[in-house]
C-alpha atoms as a PDB file:
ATOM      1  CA  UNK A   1      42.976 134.560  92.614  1.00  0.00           C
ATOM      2  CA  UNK A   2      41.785 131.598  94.717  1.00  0.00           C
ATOM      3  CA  UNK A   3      43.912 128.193  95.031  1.00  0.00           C
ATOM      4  CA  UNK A   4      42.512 125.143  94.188  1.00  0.00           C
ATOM      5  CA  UNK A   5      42.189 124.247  97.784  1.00  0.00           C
ATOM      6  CA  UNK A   6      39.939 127.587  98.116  1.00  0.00           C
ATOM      7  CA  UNK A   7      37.708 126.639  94.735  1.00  0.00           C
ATOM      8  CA  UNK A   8      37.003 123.084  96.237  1.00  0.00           C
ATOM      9  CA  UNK A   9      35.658 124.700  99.508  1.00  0.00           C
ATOM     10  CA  UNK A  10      33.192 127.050  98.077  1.00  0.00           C
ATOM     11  CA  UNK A  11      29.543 126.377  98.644  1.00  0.00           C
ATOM     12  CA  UNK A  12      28.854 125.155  95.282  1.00  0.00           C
ATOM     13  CA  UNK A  13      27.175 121.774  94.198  1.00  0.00           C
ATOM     14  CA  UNK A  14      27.955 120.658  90.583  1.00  0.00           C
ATOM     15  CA  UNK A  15      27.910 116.835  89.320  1.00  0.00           C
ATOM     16  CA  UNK A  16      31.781 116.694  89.206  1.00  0.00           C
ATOM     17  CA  UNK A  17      31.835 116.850  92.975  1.00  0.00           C
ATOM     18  CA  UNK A  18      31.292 113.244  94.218  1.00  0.00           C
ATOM     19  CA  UNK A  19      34.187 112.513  91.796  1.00  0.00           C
ATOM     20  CA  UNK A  20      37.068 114.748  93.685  1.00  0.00           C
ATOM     21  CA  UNK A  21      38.977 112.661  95.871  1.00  0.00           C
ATOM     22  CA  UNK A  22      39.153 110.183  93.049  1.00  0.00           C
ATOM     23  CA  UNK A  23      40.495 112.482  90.931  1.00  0.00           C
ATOM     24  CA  UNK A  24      43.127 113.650  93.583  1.00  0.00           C
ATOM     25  CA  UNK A  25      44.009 110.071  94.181  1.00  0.00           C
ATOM     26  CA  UNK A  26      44.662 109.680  90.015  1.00  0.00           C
ATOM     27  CA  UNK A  27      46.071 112.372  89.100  1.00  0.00           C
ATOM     28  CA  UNK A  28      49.828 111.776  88.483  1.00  0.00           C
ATOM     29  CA  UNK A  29      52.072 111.751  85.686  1.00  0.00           C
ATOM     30  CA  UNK A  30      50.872 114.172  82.254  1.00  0.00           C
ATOM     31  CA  UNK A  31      47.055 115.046  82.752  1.00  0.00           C
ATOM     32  CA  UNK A  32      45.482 116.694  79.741  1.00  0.00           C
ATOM     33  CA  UNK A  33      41.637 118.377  80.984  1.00  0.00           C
ATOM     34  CA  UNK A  34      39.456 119.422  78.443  1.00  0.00           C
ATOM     35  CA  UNK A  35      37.351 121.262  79.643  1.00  0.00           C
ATOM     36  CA  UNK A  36      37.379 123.960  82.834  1.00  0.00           C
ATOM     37  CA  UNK A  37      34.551 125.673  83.536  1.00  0.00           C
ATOM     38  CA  UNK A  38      34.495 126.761  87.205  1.00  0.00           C
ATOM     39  CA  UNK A  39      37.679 124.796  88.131  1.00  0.00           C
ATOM     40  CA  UNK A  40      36.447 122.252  89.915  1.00  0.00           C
ATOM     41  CA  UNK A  41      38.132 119.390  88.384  1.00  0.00           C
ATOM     42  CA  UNK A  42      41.164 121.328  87.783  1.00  0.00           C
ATOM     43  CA  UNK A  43      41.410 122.088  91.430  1.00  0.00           C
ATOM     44  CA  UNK A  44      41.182 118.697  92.124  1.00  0.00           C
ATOM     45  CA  UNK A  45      44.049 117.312  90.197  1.00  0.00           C
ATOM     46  CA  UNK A  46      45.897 120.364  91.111  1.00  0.00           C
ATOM     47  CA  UNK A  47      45.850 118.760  94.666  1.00  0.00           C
ATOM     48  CA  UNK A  48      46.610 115.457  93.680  1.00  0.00           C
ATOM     49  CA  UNK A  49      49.347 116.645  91.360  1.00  0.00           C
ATOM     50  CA  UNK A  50      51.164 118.009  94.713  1.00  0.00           C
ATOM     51  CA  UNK A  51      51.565 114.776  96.280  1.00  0.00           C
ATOM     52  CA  UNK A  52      51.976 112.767  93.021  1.00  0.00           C
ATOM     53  CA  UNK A  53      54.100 114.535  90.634  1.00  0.00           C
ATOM     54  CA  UNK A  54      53.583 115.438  87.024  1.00  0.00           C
ATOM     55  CA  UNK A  55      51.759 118.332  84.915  1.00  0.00           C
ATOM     56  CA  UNK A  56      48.296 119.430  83.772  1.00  0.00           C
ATOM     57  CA  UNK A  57      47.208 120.837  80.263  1.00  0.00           C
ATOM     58  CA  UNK A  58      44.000 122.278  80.618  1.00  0.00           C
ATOM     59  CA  UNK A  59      41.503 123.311  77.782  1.00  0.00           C
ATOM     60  CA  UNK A  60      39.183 125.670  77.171  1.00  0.00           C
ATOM     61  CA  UNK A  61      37.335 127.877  74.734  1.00  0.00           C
ATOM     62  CA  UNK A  62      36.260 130.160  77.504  1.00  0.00           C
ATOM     63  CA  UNK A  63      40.018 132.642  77.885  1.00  0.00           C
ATOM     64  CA  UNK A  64      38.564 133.491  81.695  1.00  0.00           C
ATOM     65  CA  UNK A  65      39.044 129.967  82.388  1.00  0.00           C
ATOM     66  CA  UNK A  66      42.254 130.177  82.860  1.00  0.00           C
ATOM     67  CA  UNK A  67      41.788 132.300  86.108  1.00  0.00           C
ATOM     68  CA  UNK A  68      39.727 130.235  88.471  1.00  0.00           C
ATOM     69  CA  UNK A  69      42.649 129.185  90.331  1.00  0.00           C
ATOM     70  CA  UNK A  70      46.074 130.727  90.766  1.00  0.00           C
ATOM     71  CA  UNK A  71      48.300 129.320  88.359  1.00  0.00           C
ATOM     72  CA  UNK A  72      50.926 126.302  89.895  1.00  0.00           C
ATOM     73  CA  UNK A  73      53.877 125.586  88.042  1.00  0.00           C
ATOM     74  CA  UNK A  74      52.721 122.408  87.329  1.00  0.00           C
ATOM     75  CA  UNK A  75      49.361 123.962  85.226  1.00  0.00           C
ATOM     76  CA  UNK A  76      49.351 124.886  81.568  1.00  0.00           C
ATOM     77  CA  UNK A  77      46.106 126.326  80.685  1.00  0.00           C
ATOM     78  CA  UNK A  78      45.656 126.420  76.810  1.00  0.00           C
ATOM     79  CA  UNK A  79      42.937 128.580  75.407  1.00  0.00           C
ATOM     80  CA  UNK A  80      41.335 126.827  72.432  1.00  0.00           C
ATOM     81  CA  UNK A  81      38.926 124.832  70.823  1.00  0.00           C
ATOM     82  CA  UNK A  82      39.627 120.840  71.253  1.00  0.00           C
ATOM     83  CA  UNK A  83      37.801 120.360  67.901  1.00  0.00           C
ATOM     84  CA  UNK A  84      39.311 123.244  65.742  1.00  0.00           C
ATOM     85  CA  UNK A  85      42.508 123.880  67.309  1.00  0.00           C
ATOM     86  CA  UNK A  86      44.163 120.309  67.630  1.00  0.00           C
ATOM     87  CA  UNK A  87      47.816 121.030  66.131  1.00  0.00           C
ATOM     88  CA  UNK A  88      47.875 124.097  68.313  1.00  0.00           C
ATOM     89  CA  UNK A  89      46.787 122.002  71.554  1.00  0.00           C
ATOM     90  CA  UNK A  90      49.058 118.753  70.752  1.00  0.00           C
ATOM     91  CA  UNK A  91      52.081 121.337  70.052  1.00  0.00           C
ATOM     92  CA  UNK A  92      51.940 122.342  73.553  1.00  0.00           C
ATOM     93  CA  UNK A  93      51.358 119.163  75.389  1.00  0.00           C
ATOM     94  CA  UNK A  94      53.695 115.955  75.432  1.00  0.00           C
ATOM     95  CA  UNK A  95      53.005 112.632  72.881  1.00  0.00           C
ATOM     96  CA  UNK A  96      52.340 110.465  75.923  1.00  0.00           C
ATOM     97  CA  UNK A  97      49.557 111.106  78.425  1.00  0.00           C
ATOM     98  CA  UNK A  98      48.411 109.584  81.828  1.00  0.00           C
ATOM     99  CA  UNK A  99      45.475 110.779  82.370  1.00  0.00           C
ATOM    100  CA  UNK A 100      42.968 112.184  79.330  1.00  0.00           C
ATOM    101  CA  UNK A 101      39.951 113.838  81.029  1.00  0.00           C
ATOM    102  CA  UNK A 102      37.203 115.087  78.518  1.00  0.00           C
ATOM    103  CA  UNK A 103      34.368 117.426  80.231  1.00  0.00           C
ATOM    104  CA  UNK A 104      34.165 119.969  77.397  1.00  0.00           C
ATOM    105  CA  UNK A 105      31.733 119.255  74.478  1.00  0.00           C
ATOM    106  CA  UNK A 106      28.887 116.631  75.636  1.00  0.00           C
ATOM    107  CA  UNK A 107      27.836 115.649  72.791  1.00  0.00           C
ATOM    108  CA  UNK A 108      28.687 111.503  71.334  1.00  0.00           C
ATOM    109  CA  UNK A 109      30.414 113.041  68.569  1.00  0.00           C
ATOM    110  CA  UNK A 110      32.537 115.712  70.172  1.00  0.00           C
ATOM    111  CA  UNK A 111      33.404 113.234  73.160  1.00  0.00           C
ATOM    112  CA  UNK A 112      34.206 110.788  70.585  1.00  0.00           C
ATOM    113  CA  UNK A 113      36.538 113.097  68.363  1.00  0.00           C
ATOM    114  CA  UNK A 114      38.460 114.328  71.647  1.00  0.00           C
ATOM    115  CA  UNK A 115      38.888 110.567  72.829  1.00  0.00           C
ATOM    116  CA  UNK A 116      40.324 110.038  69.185  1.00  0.00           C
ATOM    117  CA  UNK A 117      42.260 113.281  68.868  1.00  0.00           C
ATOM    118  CA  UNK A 118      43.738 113.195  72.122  1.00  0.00           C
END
């Protein structure tokens, strides 16, 4: 299973990319991603996480999600729906968050009801 450092050097182009080394420089503190897709994101405040301290929660419906990087001590991955499945999701990650991250559903209303939810 690759490390974050090895997801963020494959020779892939997505539109999350220019936004990496902000995210490393962010990410502190109790990080809650929804949304994973091919890791990209995750990688990055994986990274940041090691030089900043704290803990991400990441969501997903997608269960192979939680594979595309080797699993940290300071990553959750929770496999669920951010729309159906928010008792389940808020059980397993703390009251207070740092950082909220929404990439999943990219639609007005399903960014909106994460934003609210979350």
């Amino acid at each position: 299973m690759p490390t974050p450092r090895d997801v963020l050097r494959e020779d892939v182009h997505h539109d999350i990319d220019m936004h990496v080394p902000w995210l490393q420089s962010v990410a502190k503190g109790n990080i809650l991603e929804i949304g994973v897709r091919t890791g990209i994101s995750t990688a990055a405040f994986l990274i940041g996480l090691e030089t900043n301290g704290g803990h991400l929660y990441s969501v997903d419906i997608e269960n192979e999600c939680g594979k595309v990087v080797e699993s940290p001590l300071d990553w959750t991955f929770i496999h669920a729906n951010s729309h159906t499945d928010v008792d389940l999701i808020k059980s397993k990650i703390p009251p207070v968050l740092d950082i909220l991250f929404v990439d999943g559903d990219h639609t007005y209303e399903g960014t909106r009801d994460d934003f609210t939810n979350y």
